[in-house]
Protein backbone atom coordinates (compact mmCIF):
# COMPACT_ATOMS: atom_id res chain seq x y z
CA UNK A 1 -38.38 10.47 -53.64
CA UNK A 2 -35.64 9.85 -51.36
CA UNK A 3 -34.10 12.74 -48.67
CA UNK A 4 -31.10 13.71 -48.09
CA UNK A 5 -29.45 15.55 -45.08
CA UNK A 6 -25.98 17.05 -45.35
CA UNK A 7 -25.08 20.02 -43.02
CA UNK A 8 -22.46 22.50 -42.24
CA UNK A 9 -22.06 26.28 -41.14
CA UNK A 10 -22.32 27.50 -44.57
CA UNK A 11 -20.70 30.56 -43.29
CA UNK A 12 -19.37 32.49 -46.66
CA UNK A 13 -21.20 30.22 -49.58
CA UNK A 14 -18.27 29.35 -52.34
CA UNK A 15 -18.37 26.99 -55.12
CA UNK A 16 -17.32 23.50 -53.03
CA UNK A 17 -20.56 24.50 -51.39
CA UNK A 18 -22.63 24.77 -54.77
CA UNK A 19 -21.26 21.65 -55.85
CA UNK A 20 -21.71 19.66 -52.62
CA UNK A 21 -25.41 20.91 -52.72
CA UNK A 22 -25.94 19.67 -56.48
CA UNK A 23 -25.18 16.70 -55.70
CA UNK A 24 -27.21 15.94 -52.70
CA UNK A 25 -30.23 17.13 -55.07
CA UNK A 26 -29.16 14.85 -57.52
CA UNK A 27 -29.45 11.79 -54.53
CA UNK A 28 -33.54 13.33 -53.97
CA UNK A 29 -35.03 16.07 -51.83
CA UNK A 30 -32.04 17.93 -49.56
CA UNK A 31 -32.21 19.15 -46.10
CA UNK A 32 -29.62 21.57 -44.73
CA UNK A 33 -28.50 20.73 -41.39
CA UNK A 34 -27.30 24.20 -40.65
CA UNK A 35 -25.27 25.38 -37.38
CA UNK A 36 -26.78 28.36 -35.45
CA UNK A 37 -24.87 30.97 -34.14
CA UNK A 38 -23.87 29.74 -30.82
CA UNK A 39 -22.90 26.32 -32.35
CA UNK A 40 -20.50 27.74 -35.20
CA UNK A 41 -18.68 29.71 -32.58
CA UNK A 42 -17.71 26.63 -30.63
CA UNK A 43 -16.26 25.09 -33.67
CA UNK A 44 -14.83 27.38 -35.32
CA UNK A 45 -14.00 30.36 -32.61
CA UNK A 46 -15.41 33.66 -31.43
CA UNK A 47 -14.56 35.41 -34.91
CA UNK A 48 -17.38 33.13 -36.67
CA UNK A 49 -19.48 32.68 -38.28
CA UNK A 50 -19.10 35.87 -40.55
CA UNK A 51 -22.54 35.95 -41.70
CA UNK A 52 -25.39 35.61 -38.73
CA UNK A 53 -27.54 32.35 -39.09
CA UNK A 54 -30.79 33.91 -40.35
CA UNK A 55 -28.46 35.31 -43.50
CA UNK A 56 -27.02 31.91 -43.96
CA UNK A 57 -30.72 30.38 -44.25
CA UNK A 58 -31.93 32.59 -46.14
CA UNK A 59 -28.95 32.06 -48.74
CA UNK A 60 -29.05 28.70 -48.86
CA UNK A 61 -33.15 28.27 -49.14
CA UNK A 62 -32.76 30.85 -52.25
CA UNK A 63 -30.42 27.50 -53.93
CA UNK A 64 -32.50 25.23 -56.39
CA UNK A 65 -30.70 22.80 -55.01
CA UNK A 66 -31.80 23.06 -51.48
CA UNK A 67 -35.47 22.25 -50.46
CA UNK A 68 -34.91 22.99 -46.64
CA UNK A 69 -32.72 24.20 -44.35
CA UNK A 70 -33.25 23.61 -40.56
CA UNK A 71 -30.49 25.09 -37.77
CA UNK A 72 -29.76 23.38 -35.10
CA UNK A 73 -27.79 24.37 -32.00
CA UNK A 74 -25.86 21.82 -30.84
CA UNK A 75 -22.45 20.73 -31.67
CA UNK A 76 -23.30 17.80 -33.80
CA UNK A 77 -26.69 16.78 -35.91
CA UNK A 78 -27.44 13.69 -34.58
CA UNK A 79 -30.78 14.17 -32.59
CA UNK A 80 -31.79 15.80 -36.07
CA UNK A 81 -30.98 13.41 -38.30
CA UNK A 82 -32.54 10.89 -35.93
CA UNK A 83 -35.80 13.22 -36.49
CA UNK A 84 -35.61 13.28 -39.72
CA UNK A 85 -34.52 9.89 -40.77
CA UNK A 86 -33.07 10.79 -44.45
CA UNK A 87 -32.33 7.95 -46.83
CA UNK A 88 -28.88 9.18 -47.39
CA UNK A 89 -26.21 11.68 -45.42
CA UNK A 90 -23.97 13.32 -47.63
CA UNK A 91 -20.42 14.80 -46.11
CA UNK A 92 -17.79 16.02 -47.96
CA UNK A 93 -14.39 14.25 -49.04
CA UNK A 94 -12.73 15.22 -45.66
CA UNK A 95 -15.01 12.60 -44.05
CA UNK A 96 -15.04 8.49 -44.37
CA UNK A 97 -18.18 7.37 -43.95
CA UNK A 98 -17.77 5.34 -40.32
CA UNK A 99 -16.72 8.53 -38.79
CA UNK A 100 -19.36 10.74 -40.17
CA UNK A 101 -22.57 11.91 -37.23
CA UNK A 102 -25.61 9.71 -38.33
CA UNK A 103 -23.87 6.63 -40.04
CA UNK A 104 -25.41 4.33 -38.03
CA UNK A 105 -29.05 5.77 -39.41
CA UNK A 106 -28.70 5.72 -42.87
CA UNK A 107 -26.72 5.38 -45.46
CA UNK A 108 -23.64 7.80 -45.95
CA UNK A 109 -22.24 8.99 -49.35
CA UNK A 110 -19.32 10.82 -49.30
CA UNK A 111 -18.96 13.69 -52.23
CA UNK A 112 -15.49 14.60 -53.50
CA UNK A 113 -14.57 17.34 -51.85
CA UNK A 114 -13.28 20.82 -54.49
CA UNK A 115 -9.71 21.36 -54.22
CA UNK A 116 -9.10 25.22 -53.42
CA UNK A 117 -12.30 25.37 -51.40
CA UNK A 118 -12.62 26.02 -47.95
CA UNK A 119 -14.10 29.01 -46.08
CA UNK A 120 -11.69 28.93 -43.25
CA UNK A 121 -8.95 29.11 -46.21
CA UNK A 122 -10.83 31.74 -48.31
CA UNK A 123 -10.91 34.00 -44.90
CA UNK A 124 -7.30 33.46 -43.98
CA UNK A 125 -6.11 34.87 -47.68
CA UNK A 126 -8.29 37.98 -46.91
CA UNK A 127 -7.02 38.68 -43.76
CA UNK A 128 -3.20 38.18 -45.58
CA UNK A 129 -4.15 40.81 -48.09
């Protein structure tokens, strides 16, 4: 079977997420690259993430679609995808492949990315309301 790494913060799970996560299973057995804490605050800011890392995990490992989820601390997954050495990386459609962490490992596939989608988006219209 072949394995397949995407990652993300995962912060508040929507339905870009779901779909990004089918189709990684659909590609073979899917490990979640997931920022800790620490890491999700340097890219994203001090308000983040909304939901603490161990609630994250434990959301995502309760998907069919996920087999694994691993967090990682620093800013970018490289040292684990070089660990791990997955067949494929998937990114969403906000990424081309050269730029993506981990292209020169494997293979990168690039999923479509939902329109209307987008935790820091979803967050913004409840803070407007």
């Amino acid at each position: 079977m072949q394995s397949v790494f995407t990652n993300g913060c995962f912060d508040i799970l929507h339905k870009g997420h779901v779909e990004l996560l089918a189709y990684c299973k659909s590609l073979g057995r899917v490990t979640v690259g997931l920022n800790g804490d620490d890491s999700v605050k340097r890219l994203k800011g001090l308000s983040r993430p909304m939901n603490n890392e161990c609630d994250r995990k434990r959301i995502l490992e309760a998907l069919r679609y996920v087999d694994e989820v691993v967090i990682f601390e620093e800013d970018t997954p490289y040292e684990l995808i070089r660990r791990l050495k997955p067949d494929f990386i998937v990114k969403g459609g906000d990424y081309r492949a050269h730029e993506v962490i981990g292209s020169d490992l494997c293979e990168v596939r690039i999923f479509e990315t939902v329109d209307g989608y987008s935790t820091t988006e979803f967050i913004n219209r409840i803070v407007e309301k």
